[in-house]
N, C-alpha and C. Protein backbone atom coordinates (compact mmCIF):
# COMPACT_ATOMS: atom_id res chain seq x y z
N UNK A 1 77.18 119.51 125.56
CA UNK A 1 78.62 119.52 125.64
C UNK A 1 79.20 118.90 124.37
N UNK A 2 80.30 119.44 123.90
CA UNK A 2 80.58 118.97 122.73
C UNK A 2 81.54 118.21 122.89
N UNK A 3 81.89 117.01 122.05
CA UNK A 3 82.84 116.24 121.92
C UNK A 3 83.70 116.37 121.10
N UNK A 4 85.22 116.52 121.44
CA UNK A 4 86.54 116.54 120.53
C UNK A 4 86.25 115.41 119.90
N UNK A 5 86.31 114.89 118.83
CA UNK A 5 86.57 113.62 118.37
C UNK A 5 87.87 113.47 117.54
N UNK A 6 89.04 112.93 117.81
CA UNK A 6 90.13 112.37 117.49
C UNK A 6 90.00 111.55 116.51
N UNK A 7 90.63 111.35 115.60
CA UNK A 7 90.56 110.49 113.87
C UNK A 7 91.18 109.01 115.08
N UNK A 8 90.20 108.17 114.41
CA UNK A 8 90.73 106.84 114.83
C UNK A 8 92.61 106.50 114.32
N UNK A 9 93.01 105.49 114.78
CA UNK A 9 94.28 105.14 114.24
C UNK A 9 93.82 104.51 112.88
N UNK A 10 93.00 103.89 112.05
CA UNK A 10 92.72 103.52 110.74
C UNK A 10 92.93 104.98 109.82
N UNK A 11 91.62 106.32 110.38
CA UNK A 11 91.37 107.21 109.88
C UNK A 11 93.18 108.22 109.65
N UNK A 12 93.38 108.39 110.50
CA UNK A 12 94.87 108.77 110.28
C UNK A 12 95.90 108.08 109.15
N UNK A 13 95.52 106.84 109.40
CA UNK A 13 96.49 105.81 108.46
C UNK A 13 96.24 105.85 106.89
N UNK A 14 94.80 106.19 106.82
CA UNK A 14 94.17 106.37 105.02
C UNK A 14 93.64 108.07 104.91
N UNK A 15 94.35 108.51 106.12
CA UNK A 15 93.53 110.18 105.54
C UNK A 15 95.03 110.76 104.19
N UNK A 16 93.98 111.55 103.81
CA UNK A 16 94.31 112.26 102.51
C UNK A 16 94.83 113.61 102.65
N UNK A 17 95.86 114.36 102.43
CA UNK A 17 96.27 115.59 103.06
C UNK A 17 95.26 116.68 102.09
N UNK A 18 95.30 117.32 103.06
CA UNK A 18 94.10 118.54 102.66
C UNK A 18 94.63 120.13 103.82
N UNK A 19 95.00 120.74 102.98
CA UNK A 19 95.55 120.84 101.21
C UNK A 19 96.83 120.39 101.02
N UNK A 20 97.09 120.27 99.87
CA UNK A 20 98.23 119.83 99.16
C UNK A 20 98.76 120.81 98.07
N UNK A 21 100.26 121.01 98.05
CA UNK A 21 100.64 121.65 96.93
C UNK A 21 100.42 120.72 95.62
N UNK A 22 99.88 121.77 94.99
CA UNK A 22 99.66 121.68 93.72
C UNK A 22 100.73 121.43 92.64
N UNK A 23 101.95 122.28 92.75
CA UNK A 23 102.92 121.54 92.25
C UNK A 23 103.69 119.74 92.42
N UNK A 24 103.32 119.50 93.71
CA UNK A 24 103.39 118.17 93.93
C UNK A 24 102.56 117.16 93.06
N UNK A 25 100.93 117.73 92.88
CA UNK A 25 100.25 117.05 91.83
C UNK A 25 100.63 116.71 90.51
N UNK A 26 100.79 118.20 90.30
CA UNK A 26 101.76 117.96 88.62
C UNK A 26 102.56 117.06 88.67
N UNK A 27 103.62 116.99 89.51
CA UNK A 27 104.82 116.70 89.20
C UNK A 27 104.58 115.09 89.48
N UNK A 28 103.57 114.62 89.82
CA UNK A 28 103.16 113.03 90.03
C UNK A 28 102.58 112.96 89.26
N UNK A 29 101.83 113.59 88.43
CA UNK A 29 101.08 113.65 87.74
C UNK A 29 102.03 113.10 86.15
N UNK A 30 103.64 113.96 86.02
CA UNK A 30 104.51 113.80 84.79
C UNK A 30 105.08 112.47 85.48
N UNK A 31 105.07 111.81 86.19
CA UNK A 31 105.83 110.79 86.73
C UNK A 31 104.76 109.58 86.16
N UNK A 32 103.67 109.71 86.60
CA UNK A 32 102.18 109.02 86.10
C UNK A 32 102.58 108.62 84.24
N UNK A 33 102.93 109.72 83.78
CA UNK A 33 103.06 109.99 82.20
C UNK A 33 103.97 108.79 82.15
N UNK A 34 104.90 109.33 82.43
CA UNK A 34 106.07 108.15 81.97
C UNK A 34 105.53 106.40 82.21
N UNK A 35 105.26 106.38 83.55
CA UNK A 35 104.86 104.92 83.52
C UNK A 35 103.44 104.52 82.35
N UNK A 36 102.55 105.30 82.37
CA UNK A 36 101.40 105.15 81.31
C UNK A 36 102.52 104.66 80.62
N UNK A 37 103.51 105.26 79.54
CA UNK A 37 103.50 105.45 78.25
C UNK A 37 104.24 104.02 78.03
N UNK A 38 105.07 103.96 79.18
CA UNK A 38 105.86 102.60 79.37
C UNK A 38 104.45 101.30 79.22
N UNK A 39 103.82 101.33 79.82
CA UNK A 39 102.87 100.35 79.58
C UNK A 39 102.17 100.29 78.29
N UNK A 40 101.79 101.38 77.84
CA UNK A 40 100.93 101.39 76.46
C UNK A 40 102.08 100.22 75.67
N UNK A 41 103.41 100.55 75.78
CA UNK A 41 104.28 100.02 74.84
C UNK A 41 104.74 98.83 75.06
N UNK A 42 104.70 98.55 76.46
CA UNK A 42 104.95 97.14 76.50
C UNK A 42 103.44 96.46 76.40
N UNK A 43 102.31 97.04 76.79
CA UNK A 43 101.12 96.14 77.01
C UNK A 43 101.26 95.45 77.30
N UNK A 44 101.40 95.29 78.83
CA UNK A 44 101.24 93.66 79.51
C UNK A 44 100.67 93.96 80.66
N UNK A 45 99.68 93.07 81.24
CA UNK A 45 99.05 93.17 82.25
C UNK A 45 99.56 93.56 83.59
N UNK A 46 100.59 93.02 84.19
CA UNK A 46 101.40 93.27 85.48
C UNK A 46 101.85 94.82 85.17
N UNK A 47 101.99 95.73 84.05
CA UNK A 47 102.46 97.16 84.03
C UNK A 47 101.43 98.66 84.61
N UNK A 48 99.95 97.47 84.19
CA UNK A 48 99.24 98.36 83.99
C UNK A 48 98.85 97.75 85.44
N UNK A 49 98.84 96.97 86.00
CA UNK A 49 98.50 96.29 87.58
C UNK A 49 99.43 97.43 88.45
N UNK A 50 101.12 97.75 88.18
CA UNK A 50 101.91 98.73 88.58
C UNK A 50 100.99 99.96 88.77
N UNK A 51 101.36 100.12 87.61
CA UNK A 51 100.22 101.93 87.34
C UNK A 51 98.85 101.86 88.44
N UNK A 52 98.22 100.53 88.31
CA UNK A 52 96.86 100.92 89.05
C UNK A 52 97.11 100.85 90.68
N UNK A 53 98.45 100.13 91.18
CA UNK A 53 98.85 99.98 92.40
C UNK A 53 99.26 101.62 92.61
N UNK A 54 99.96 102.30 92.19
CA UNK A 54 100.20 103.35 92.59
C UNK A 54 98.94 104.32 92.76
N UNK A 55 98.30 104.35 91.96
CA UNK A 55 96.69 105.01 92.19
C UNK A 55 96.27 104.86 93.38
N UNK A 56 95.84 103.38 93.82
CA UNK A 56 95.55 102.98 95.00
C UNK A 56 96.06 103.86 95.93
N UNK A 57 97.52 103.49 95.67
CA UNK A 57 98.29 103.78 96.99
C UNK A 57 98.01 105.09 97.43
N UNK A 58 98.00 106.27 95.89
CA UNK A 58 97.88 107.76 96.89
C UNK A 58 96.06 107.67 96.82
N UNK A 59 95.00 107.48 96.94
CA UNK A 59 94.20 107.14 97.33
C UNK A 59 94.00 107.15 98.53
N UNK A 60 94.94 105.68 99.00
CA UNK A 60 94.80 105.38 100.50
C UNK A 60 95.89 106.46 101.29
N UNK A 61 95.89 106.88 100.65
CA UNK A 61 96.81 108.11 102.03
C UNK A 61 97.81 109.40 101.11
N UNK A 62 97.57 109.55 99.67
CA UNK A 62 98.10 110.60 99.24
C UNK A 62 99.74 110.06 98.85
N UNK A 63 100.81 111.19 99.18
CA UNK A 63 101.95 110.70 98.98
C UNK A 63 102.40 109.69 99.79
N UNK A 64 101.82 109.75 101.36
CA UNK A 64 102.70 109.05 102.04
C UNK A 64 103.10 107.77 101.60
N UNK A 65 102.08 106.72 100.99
CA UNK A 65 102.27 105.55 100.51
C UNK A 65 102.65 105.53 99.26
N UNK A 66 102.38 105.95 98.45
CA UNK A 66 102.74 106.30 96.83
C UNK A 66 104.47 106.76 96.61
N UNK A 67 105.37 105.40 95.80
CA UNK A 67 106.60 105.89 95.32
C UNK A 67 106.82 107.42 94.76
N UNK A 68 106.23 107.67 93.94
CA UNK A 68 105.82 108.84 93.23
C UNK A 68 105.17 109.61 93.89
N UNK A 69 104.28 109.68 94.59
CA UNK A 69 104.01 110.86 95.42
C UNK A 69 105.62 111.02 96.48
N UNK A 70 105.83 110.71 97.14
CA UNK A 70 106.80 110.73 98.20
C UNK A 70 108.08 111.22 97.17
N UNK A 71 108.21 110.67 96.13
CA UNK A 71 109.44 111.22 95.21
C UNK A 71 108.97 112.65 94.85
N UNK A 72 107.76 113.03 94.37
CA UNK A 72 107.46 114.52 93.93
C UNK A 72 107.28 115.10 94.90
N UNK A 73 107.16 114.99 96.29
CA UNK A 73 106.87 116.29 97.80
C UNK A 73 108.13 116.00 98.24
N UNK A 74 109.00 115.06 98.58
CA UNK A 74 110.27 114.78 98.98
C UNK A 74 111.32 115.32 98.56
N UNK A 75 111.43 114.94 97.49
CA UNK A 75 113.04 115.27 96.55
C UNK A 75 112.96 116.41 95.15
N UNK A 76 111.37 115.76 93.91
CA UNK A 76 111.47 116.97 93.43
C UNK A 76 111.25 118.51 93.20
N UNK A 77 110.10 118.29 93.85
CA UNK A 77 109.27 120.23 94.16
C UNK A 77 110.12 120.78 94.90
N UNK A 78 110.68 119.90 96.37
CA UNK A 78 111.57 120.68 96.96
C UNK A 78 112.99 121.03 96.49
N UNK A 79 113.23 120.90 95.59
CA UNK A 79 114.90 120.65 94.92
C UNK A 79 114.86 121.27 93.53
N UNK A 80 113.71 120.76 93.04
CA UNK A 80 113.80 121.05 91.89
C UNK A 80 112.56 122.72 91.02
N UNK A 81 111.52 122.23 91.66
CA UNK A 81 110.58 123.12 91.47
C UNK A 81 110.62 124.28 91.71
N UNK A 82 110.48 123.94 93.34
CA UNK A 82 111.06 124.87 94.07
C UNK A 82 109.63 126.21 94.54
N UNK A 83 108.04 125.86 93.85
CA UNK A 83 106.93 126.25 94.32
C UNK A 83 106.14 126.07 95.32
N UNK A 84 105.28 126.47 95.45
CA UNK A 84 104.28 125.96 96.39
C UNK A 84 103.37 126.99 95.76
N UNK A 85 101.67 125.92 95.69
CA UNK A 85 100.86 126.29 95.31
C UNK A 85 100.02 125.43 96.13
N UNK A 86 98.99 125.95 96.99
CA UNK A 86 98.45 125.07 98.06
C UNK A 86 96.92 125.42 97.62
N UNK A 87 96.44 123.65 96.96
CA UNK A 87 94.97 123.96 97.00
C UNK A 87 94.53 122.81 97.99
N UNK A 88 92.98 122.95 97.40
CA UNK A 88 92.46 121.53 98.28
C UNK A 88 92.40 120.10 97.95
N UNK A 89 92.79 119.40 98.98
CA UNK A 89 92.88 118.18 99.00
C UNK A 89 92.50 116.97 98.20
N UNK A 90 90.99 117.03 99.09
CA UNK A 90 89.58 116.19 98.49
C UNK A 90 89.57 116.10 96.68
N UNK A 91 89.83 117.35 95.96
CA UNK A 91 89.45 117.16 94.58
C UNK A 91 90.64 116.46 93.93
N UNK A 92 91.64 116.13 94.38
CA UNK A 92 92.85 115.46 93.96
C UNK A 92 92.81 114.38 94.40
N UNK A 93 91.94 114.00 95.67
CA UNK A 93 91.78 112.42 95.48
C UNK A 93 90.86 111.95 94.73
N UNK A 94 89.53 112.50 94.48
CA UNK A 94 89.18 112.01 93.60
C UNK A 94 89.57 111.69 92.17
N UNK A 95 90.26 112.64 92.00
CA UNK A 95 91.04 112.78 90.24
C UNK A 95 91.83 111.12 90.42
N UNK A 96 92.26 111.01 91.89
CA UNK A 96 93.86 110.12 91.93
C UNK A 96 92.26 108.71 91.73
N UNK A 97 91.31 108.79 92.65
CA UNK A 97 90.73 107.94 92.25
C UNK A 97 89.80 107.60 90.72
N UNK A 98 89.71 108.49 90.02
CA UNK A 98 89.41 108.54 88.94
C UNK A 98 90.45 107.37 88.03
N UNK A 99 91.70 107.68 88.31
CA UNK A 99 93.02 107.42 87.39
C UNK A 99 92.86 105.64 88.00
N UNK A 100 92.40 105.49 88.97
CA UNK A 100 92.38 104.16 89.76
C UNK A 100 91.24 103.47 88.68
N UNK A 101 90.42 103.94 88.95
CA UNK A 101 89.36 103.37 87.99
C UNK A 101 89.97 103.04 86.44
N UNK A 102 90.49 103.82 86.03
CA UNK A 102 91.17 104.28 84.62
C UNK A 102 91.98 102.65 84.66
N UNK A 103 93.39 102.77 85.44
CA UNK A 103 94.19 101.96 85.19
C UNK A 103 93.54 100.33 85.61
N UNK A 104 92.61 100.48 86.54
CA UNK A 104 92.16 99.31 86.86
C UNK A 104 91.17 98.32 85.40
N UNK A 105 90.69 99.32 85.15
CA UNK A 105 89.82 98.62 83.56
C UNK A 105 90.69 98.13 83.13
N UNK A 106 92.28 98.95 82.35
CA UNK A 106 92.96 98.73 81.54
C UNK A 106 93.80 97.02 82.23
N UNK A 107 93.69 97.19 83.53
CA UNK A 107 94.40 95.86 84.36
C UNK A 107 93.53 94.83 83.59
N UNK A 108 92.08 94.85 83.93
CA UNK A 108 90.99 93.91 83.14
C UNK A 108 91.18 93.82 81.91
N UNK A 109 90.81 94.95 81.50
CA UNK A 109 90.75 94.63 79.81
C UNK A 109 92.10 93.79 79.29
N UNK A 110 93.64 93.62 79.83
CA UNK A 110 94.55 93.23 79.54
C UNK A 110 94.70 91.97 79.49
N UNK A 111 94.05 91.61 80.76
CA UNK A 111 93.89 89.78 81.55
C UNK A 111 92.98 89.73 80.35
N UNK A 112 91.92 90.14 79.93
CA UNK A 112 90.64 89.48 79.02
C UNK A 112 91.59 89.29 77.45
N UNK A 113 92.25 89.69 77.39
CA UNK A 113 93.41 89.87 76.03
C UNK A 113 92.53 90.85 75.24
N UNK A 114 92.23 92.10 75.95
CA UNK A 114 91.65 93.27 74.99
C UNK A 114 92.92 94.05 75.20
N UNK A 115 94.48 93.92 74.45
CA UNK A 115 95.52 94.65 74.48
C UNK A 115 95.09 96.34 73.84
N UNK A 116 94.40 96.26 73.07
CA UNK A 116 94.35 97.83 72.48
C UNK A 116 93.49 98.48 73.15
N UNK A 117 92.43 97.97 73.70
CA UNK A 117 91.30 98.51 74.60
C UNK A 117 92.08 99.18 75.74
N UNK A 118 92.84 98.18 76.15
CA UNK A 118 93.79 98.37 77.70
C UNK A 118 94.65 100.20 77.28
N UNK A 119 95.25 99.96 75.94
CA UNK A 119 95.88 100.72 75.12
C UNK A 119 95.20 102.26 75.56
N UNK A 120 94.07 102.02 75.21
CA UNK A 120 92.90 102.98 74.73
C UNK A 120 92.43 104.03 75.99
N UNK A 121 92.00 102.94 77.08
CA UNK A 121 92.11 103.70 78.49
C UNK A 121 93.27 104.27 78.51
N UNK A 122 94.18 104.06 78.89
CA UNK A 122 95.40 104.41 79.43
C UNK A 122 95.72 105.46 78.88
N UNK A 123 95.42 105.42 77.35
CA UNK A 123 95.62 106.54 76.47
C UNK A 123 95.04 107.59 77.04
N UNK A 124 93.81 107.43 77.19
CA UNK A 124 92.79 108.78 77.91
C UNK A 124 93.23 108.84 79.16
N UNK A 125 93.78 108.00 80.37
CA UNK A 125 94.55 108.66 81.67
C UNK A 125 95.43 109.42 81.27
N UNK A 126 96.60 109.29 80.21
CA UNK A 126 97.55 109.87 80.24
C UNK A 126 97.30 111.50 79.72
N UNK A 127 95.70 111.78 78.62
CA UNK A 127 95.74 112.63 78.68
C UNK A 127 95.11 113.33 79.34
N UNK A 128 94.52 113.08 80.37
CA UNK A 128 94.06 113.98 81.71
C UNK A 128 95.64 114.27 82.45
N UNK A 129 96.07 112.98 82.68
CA UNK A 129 97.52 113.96 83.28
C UNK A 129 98.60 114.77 82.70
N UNK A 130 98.33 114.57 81.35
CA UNK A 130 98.98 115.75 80.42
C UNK A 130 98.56 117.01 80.97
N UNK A 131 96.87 117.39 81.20
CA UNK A 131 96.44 118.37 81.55
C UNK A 131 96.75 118.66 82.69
N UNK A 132 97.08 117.97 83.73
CA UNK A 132 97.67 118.26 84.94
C UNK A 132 99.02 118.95 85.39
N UNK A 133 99.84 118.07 84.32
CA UNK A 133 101.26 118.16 84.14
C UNK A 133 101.35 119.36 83.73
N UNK A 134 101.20 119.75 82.70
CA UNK A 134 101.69 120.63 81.58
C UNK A 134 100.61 121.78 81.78
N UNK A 135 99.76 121.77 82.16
CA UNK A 135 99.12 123.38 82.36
C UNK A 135 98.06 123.78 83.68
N UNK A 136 98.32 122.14 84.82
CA UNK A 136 97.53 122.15 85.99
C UNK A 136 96.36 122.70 85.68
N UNK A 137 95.58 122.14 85.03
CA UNK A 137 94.44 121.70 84.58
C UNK A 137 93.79 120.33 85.28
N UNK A 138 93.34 120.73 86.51
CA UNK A 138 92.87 118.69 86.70
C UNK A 138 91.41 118.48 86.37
N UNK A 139 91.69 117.87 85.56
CA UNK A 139 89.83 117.08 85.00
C UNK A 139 89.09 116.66 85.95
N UNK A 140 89.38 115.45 86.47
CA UNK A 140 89.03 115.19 88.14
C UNK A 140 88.56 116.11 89.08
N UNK A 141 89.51 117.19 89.30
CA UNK A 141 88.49 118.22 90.12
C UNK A 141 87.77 118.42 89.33
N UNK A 142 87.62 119.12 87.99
CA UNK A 142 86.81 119.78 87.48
C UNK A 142 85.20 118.55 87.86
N UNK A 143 85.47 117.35 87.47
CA UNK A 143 84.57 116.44 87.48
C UNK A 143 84.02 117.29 89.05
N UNK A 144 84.67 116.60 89.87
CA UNK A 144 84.32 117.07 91.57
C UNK A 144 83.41 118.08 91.82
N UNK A 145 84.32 119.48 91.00
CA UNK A 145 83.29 120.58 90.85
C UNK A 145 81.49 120.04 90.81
N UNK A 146 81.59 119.97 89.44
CA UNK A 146 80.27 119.69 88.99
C UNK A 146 79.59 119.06 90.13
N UNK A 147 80.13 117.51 90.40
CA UNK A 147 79.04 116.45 91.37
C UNK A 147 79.21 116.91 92.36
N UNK A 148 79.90 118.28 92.97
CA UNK A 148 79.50 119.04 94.34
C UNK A 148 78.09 119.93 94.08
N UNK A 149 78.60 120.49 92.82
CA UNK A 149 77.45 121.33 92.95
C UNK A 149 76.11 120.69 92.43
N UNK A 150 75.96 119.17 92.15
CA UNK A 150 74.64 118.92 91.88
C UNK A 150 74.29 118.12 92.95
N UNK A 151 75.25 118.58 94.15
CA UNK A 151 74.45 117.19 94.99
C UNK A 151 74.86 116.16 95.85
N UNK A 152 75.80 115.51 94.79
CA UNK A 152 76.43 114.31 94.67
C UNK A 152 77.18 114.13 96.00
N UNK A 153 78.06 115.11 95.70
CA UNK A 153 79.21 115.21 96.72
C UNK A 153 78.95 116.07 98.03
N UNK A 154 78.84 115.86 99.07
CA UNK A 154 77.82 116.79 99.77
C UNK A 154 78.81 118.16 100.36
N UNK A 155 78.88 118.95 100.35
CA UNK A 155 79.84 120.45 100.59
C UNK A 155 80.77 120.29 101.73
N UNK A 156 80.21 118.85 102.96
CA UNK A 156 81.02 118.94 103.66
C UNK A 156 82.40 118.60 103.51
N UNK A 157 82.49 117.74 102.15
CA UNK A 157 83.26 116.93 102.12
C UNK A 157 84.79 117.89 101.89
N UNK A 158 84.55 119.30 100.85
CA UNK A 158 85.32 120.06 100.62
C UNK A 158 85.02 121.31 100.30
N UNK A 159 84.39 121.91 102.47
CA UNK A 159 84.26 123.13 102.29
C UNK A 159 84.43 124.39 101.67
N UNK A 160 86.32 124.50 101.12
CA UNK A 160 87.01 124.78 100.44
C UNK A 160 86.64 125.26 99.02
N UNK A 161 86.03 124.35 98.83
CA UNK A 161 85.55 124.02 96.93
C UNK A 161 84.52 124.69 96.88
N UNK A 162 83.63 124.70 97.84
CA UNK A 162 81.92 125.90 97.75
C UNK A 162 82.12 127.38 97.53
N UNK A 163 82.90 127.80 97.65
CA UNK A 163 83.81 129.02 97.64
C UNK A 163 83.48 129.11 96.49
């Protein structure tokens, strides 16, 4: 006999929407830009702590928690964009967790007083989300791709993607 199993109340609270418009990515993705660039220029630790808090946040649950996610599915795609392009989920959190990793070094490297290092990451997040932004290109999936197909990532995770 098989069992329904219902997402716990935690699992609901940190699940990740799958799928997601793709224009929503971008468009968090040019929102991402701006704050990077703001930090490169001020370089100070608490900016790039900002930037890596927002990572987190769509991480732990996508737009719902994320200023910027909730501003790009809320107010601008629907108002402004005006698309829908619906892929899968899973490879956009990893990308979002990729960018986590990204801004989190640059958090470190900043506290250690490596200001240009901090510089340097951030530099390379911003141009993965250039590629996102500007020609929805996500590196991150592409990464995903690969460590699905060697293995890594096991197929259940994003049936979708074996395709």
């Amino acid at each position: 006999m098989a069992v329904d199993r219902q997402p716990s109340g935690w699992q609901r609270a940190f699940a990740f929407p799958n799928p997601v418009n793709d224009y929503a990515a971008r468009t968090t993705a040019g929102l991402v830009i701006v704050l990077a660039i703001a930090a490169i220029v001020v370089n100070q630790w608490w900016l790039y702590a900002i930037l890596a808090l927002g990572f987190a946040l769509r991480v732990a649950g996508g737009p719902r928690y994320s200023p910027f996610g909730r501003l790009a599915v809320h107010v601008i795609v629907p108002n402004v964009v005006k698309k829908e392009k619906i892929v899968p989920g899973p490879p956009k959190r990893f990308a979002q967790t990729v960018g986590l990793a990204f801004s989190t070094t640059a958090v470190i490297l900043s506290l250690l007083d490596f200001g240009l290092a901090a510089q340097i990451v951030v530099g390379a997040l911003i141009a993965a989300a250039f590629l996102e932004f500007a020609f929805g290109f996500c590196l991150g999936c592409v990464v995903f791709g690969y460590l699905q197909k060697a293995g890594v990532i096991p197929d259940s995770v994003c049936e979708a993607c074996v395709r």
